[in-house]
N, C-alpha and C. Protein backbone atom coordinates (compact mmCIF):
# COMPACT_ATOMS: atom_id res chain seq x y z
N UNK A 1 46.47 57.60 -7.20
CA UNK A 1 45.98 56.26 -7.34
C UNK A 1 44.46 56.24 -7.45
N UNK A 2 43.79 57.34 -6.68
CA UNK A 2 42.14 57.31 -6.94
C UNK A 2 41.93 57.24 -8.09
N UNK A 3 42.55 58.38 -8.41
CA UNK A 3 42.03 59.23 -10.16
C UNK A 3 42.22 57.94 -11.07
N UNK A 4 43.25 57.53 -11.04
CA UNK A 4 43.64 56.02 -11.88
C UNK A 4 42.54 54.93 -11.93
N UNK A 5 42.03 54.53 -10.78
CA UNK A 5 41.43 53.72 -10.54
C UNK A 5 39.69 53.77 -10.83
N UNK A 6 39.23 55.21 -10.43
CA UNK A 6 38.04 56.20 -10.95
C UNK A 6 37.84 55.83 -12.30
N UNK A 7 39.05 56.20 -13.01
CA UNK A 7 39.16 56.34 -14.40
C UNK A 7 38.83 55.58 -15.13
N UNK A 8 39.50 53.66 -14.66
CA UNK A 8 39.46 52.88 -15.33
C UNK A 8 38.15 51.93 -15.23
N UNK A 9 36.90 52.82 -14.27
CA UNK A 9 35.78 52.27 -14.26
C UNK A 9 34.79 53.24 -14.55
N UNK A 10 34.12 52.49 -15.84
CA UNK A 10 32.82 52.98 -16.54
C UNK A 10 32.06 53.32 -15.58
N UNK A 11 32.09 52.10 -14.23
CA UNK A 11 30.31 52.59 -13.30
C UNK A 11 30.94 53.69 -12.00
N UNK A 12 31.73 54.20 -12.10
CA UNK A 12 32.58 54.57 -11.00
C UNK A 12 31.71 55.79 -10.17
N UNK A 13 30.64 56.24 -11.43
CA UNK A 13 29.50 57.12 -10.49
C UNK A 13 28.49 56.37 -9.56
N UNK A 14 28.48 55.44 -9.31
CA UNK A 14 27.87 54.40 -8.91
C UNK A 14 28.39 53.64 -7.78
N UNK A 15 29.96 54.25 -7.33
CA UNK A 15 30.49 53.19 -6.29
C UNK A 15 31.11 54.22 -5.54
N UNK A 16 32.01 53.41 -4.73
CA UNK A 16 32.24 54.39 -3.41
C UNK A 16 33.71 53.52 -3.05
N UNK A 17 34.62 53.92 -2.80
CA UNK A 17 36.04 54.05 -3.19
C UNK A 17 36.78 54.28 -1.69
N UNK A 18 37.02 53.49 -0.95
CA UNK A 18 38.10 54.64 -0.25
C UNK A 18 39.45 53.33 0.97
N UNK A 19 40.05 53.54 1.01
CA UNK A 19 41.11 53.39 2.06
C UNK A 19 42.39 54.27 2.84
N UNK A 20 42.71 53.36 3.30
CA UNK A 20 44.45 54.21 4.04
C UNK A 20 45.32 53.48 4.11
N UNK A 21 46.38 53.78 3.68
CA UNK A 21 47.74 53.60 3.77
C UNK A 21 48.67 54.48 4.87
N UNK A 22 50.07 54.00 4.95
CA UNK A 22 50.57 53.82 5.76
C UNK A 22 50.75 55.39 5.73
N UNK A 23 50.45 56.29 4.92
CA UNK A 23 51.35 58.03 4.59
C UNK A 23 49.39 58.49 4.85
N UNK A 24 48.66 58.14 4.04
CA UNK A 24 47.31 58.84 3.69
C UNK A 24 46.11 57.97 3.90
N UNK A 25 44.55 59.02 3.53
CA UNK A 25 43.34 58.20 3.40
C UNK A 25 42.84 58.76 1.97
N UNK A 26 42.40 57.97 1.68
CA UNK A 26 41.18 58.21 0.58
C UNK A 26 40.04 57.79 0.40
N UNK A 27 38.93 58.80 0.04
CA UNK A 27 37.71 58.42 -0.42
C UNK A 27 36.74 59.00 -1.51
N UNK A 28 36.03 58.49 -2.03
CA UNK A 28 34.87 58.50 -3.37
C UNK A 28 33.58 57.89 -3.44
N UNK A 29 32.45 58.81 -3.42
CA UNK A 29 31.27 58.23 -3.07
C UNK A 29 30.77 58.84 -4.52
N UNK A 30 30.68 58.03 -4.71
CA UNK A 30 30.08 58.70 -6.81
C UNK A 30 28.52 59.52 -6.75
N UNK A 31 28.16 60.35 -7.66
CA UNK A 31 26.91 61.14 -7.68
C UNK A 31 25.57 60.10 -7.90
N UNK A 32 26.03 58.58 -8.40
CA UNK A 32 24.78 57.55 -8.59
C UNK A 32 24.52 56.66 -7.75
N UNK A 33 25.18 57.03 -5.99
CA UNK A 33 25.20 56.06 -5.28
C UNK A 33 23.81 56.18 -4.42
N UNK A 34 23.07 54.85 -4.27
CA UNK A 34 21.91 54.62 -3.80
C UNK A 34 21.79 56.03 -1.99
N UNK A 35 20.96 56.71 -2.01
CA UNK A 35 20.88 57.53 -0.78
C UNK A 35 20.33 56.73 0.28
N UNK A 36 20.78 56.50 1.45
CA UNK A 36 21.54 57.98 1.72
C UNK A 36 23.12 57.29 1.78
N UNK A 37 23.94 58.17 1.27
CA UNK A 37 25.28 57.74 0.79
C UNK A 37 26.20 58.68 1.47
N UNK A 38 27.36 58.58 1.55
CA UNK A 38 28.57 59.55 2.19
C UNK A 38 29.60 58.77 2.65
N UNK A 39 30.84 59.55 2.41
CA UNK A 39 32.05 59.48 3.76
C UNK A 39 32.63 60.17 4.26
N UNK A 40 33.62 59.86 5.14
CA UNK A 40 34.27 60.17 6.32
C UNK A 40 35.51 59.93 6.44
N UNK A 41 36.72 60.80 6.23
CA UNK A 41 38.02 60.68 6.52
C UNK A 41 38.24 62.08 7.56
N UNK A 42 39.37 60.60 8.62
CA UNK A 42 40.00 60.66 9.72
C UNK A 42 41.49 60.54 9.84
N UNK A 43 41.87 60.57 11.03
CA UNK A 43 43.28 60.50 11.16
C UNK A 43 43.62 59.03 10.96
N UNK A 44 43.96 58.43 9.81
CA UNK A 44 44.48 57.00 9.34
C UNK A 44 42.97 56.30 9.86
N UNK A 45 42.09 56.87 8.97
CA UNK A 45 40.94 55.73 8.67
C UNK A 45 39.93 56.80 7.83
N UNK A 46 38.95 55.98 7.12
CA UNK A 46 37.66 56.43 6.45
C UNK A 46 36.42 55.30 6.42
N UNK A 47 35.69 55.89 6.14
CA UNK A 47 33.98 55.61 6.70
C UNK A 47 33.23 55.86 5.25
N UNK A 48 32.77 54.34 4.82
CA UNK A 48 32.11 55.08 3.69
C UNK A 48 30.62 54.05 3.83
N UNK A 49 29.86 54.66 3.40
CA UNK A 49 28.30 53.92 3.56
C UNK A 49 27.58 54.55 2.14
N UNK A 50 26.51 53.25 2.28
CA UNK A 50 25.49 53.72 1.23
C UNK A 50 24.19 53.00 1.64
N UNK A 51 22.86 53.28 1.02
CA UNK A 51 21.69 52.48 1.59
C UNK A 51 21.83 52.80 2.84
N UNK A 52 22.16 54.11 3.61
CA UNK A 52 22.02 53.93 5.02
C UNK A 52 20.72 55.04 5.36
N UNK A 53 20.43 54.49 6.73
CA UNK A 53 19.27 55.24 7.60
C UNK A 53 19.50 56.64 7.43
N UNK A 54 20.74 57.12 7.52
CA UNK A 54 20.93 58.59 7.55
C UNK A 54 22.54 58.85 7.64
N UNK A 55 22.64 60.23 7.14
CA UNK A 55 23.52 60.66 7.77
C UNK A 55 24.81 60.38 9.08
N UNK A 56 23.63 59.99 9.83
CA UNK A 56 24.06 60.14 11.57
C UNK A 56 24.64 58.88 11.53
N UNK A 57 24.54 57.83 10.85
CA UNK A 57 25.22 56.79 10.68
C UNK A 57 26.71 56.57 10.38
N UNK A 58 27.32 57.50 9.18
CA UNK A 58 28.64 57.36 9.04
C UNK A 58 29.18 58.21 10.00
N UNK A 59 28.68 59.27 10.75
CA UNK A 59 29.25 59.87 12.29
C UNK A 59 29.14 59.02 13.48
N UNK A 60 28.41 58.11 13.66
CA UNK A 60 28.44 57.58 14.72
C UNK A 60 29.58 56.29 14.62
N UNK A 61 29.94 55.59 13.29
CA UNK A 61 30.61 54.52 12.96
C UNK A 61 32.00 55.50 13.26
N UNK A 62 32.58 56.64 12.55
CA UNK A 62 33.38 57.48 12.64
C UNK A 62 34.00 58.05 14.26
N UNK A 63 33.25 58.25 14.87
CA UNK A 63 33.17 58.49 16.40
C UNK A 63 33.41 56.88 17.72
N UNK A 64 32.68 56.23 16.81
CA UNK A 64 33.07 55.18 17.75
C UNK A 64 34.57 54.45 17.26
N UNK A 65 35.12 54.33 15.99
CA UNK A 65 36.44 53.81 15.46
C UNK A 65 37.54 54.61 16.19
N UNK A 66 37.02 55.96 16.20
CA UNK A 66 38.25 57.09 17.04
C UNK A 66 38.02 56.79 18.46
N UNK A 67 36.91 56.17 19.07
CA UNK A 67 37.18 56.34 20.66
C UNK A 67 38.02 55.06 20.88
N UNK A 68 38.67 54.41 19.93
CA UNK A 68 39.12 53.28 20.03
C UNK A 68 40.38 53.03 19.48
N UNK A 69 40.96 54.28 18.43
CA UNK A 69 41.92 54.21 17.68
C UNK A 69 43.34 54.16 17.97
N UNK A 70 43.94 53.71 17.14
CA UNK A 70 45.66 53.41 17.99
C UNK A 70 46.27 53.57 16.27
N UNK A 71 47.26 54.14 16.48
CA UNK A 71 48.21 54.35 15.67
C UNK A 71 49.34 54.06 15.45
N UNK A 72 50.41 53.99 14.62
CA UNK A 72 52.08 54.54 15.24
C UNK A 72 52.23 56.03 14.31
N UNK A 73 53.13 56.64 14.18
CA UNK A 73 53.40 57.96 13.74
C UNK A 73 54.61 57.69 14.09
N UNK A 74 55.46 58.48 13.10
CA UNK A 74 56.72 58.73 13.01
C UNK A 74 57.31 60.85 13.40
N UNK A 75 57.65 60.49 14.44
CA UNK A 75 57.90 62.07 15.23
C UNK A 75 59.48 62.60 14.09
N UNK A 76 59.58 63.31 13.35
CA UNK A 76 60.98 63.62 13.03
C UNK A 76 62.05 64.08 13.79
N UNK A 77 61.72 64.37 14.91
CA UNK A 77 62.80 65.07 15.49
C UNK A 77 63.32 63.59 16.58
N UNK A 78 62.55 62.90 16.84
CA UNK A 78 63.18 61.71 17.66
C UNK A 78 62.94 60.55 16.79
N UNK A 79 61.95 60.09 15.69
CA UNK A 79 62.44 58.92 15.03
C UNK A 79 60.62 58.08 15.19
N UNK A 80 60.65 57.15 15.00
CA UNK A 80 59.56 56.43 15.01
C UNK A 80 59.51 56.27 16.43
N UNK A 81 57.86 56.33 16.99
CA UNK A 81 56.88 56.53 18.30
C UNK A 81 55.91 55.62 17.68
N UNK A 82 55.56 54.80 19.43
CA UNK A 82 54.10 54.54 18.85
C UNK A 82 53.41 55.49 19.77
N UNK A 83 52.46 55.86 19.15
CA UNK A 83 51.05 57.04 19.64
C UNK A 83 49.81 56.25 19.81
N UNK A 84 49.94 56.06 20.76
CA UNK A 84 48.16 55.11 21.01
C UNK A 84 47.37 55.64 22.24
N UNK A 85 46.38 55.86 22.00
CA UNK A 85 45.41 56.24 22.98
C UNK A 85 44.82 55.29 24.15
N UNK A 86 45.35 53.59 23.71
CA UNK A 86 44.57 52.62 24.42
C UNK A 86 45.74 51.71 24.47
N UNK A 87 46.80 51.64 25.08
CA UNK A 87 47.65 50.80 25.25
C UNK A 87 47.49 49.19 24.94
N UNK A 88 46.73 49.08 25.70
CA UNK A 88 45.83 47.11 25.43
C UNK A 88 44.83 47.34 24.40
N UNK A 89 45.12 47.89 23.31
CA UNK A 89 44.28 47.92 22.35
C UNK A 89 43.06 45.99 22.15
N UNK A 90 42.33 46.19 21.56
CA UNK A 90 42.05 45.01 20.76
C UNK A 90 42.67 45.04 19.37
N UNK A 91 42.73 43.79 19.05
CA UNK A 91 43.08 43.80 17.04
C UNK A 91 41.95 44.44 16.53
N UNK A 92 42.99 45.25 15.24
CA UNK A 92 41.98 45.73 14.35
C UNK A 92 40.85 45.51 14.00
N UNK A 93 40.66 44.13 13.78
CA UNK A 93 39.43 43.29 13.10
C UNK A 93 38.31 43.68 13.95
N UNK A 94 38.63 43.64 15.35
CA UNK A 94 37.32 43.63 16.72
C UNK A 94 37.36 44.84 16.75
N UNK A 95 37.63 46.04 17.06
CA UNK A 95 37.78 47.56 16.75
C UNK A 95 36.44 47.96 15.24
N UNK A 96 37.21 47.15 14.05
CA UNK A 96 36.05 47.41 13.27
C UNK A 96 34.63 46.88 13.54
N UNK A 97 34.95 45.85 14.27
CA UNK A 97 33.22 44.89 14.27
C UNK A 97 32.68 46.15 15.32
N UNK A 98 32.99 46.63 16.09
CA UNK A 98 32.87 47.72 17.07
C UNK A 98 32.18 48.35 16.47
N UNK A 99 32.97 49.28 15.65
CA UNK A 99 32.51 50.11 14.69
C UNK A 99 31.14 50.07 14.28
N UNK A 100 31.22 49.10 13.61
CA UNK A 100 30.30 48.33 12.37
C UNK A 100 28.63 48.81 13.38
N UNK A 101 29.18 47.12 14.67
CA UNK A 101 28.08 47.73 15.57
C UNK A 101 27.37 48.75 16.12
N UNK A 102 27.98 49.93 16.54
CA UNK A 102 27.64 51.26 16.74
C UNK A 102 26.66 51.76 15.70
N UNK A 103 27.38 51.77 14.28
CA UNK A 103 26.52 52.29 12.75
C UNK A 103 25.49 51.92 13.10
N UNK A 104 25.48 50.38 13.32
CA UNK A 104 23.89 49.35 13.22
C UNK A 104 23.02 49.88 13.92
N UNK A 105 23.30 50.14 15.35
CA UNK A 105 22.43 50.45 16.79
C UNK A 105 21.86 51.94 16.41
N UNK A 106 22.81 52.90 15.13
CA UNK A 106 22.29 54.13 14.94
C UNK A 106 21.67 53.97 13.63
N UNK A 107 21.28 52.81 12.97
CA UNK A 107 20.20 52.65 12.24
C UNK A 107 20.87 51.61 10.97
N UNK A 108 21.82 51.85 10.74
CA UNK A 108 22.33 51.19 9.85
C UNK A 108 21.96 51.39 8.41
N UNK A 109 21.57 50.20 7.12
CA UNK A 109 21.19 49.72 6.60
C UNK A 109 19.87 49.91 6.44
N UNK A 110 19.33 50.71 5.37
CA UNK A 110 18.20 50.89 5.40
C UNK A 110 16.71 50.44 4.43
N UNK A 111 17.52 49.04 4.34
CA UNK A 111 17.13 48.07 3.77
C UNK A 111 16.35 46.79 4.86
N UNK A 112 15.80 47.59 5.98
CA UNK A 112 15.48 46.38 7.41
C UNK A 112 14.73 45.58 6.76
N UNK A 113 13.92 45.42 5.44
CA UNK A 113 12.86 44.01 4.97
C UNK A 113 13.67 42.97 4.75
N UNK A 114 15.08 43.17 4.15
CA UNK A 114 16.18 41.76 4.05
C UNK A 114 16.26 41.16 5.09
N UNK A 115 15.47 39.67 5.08
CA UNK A 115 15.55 39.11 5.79
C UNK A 115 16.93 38.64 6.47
N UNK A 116 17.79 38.14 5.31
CA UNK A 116 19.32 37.92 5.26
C UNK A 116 19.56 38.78 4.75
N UNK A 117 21.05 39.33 5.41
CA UNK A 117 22.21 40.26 5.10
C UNK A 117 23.85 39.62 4.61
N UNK A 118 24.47 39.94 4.44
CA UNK A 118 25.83 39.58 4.83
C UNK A 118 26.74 40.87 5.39
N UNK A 119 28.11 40.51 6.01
CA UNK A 119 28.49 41.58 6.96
C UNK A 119 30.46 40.67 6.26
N UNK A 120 31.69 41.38 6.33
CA UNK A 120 32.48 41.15 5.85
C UNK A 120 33.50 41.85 6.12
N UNK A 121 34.97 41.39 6.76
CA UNK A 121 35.46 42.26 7.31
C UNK A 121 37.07 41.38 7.72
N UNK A 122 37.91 42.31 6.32
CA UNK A 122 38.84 42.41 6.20
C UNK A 122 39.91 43.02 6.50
N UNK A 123 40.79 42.80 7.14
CA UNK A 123 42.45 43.55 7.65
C UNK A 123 43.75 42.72 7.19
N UNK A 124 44.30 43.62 6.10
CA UNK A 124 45.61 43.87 5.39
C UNK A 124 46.51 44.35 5.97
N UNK A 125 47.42 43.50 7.08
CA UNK A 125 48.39 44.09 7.70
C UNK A 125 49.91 44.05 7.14
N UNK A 126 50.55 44.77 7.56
CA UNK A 126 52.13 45.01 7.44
C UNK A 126 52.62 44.11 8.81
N UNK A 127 52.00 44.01 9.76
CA UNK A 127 52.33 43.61 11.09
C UNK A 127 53.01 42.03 11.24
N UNK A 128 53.96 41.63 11.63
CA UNK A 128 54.66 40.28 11.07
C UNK A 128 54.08 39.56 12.40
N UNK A 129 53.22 37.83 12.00
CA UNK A 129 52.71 37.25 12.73
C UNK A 129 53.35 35.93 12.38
N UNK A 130 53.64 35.14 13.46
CA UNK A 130 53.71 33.43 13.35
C UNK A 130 53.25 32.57 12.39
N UNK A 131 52.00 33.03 12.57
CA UNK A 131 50.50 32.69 11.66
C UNK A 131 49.56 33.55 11.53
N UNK A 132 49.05 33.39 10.35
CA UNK A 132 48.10 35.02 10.21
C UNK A 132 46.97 34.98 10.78
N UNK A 133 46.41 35.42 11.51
CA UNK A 133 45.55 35.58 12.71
C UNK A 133 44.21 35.59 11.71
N UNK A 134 43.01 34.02 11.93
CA UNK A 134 42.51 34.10 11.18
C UNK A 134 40.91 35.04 11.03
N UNK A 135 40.74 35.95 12.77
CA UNK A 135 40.21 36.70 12.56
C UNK A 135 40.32 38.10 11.96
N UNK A 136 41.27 38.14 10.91
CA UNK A 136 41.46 39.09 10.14
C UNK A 136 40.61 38.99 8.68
N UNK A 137 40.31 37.95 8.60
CA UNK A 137 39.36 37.79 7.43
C UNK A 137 38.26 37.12 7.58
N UNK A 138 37.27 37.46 7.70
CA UNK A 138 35.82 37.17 8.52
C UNK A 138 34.64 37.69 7.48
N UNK A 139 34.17 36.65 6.81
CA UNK A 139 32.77 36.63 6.03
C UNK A 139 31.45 35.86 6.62
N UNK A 140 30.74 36.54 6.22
CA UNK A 140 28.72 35.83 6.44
C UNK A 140 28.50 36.25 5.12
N UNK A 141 28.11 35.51 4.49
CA UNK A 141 27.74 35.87 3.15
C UNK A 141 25.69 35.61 3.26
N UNK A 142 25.03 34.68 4.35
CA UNK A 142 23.62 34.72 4.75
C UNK A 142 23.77 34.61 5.73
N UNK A 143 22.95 35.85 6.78
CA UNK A 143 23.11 35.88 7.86
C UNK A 143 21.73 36.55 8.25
N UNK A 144 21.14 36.13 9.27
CA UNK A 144 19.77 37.31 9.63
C UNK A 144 20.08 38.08 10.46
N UNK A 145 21.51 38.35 11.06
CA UNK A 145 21.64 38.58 12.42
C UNK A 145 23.27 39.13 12.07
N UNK A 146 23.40 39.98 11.00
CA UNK A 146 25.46 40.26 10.59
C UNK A 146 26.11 40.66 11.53
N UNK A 147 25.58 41.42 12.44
CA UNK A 147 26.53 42.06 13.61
C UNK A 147 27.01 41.14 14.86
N UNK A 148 25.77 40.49 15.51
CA UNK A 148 25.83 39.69 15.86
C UNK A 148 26.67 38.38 15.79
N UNK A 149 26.31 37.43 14.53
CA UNK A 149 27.22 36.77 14.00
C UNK A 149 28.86 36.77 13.63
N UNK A 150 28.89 37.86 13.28
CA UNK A 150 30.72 38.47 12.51
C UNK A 150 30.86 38.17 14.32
N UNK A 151 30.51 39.23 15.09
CA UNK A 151 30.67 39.25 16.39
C UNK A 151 31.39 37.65 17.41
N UNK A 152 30.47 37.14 16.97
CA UNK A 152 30.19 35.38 17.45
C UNK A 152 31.82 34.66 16.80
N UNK A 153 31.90 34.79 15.38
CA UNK A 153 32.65 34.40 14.46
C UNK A 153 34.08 34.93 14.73
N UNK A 154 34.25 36.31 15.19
CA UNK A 154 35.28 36.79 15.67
C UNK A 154 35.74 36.04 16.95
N UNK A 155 35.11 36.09 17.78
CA UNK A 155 35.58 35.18 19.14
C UNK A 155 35.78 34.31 18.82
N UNK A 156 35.33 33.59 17.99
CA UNK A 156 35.48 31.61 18.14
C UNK A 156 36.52 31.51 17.08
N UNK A 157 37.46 32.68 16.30
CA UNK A 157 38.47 32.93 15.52
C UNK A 157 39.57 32.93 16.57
N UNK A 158 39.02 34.59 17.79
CA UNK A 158 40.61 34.93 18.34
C UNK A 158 41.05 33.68 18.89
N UNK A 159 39.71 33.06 19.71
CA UNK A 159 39.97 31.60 20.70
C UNK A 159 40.80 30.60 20.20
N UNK A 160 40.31 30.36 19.16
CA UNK A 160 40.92 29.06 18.36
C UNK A 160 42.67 29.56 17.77
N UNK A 161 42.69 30.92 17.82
CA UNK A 161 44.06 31.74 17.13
C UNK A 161 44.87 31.29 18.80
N UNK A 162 44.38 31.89 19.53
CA UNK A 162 44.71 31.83 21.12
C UNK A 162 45.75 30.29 21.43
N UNK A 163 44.19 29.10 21.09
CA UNK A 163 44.75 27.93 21.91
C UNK A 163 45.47 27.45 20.41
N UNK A 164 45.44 27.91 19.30
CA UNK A 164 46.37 27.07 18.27
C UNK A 164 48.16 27.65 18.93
N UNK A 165 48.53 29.04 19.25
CA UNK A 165 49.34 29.19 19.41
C UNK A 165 49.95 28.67 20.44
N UNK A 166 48.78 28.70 21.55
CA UNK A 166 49.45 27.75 22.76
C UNK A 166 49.92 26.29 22.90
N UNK A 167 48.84 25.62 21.77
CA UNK A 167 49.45 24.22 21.33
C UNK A 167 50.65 24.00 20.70
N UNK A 168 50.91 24.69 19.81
CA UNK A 168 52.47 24.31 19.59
C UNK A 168 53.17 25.54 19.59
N UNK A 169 53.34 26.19 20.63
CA UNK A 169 54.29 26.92 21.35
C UNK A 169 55.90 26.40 20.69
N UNK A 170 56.31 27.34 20.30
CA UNK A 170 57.90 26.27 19.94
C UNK A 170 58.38 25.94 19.00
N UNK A 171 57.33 25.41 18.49
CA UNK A 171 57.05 24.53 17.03
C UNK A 171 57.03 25.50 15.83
N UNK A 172 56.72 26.61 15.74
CA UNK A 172 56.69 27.63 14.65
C UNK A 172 58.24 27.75 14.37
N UNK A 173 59.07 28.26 15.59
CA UNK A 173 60.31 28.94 15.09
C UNK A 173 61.26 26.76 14.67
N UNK A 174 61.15 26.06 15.11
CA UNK A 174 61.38 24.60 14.34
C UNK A 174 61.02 24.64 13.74
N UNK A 175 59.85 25.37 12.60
CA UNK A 175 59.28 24.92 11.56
C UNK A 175 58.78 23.90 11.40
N UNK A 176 58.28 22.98 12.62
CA UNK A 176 57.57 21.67 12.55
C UNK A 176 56.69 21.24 13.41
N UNK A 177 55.59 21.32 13.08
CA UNK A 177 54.45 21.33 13.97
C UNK A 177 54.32 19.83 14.81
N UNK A 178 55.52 18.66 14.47
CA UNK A 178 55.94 17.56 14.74
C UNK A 178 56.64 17.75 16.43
N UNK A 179 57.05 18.67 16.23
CA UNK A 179 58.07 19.07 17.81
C UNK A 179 57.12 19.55 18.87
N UNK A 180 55.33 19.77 18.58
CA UNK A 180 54.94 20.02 19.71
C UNK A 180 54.46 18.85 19.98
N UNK A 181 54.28 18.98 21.67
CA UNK A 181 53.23 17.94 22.71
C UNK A 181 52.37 18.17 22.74
């Protein structure tokens, strides 16, 4: 699917490519990408940066996602396991802002004269929800402050995800948001 996708873009030396799926990871940091550039594949995740302070940046984003990581894996000899390192995990979404943060504190972005930034941070789950949890899709498109903010934006997401579910408790599996008090 890389090679396909590589292929069908003219600027593709120029961009940087990567995810994971439920079997694999992938990644592509093209030979025209602004320095300092690189990534990082892990056990069901990858790390890709560009315009960054250094190096030490996509290791430290990489290092902090794993001290935090949770999985499931499928064992063959007994069947599907979940394998998690952190039982009470947080959602994905806060795990990445984690992430994100760590990179920042080890320099980040090495573009510090932008006054405004934006920061953006998406999760594509398989995971079956009531309602789709709307801190899974979290944009700042002007922000002076991205880590921070996404940060801010995430809480006042899970909260509002929190007390929407507690308000109509009930009412989802009725299919009618009429049946709550």
């Amino acid at each position: 699917m890389l090679e396909a996708l590589l292929n069908a873009d003219e600027g593709a030396p120029q961009r940087q490519l990567h995810g994971v799926d439920g079997e694999s990871t992938f990644a592509f940091s093209g030979e025209e990408c602004v320095a300092e550039y690189g990534h990082r594949e892990g056990d069901h995740y990858t790390v890709a940066g560009n315009m960054l302070t250094g190096e030490a940046v996509l290791e430290t984003v990489a290092e902090a996602y794993e001290a935090n990581a949770v999985h499931d894996t499928t064992d063959p000899a007994t069947g599907p396991a979940a394998v998690t390192e952190n039982v009470d995990t947080d959602p994905l979404a806060k795990r990445l802002i984690d992430a994100l943060a760590a990179g920042d504190l080890e320099g980040g972005d090495k573009r510090e004269e932008l006054s405004v930034q934006s920061v953006a941070v998406v999760v594509e789950t398989t995971e079956s929800h009531t309602v789709e949890p709307p801190y899974n899709d979290l944009r700042l498109d002007a922000t002076e402050t991205p880590i921070a903010d996404v940060r801010e934006t995430y809480d006042l997401a899970e909260q509002g995800y929190r007390d929407m579910l507690a308000q109509y408790e009930g009412a989802f599996e009725a299919d009618s948001l009429d049946t709550a008090e």
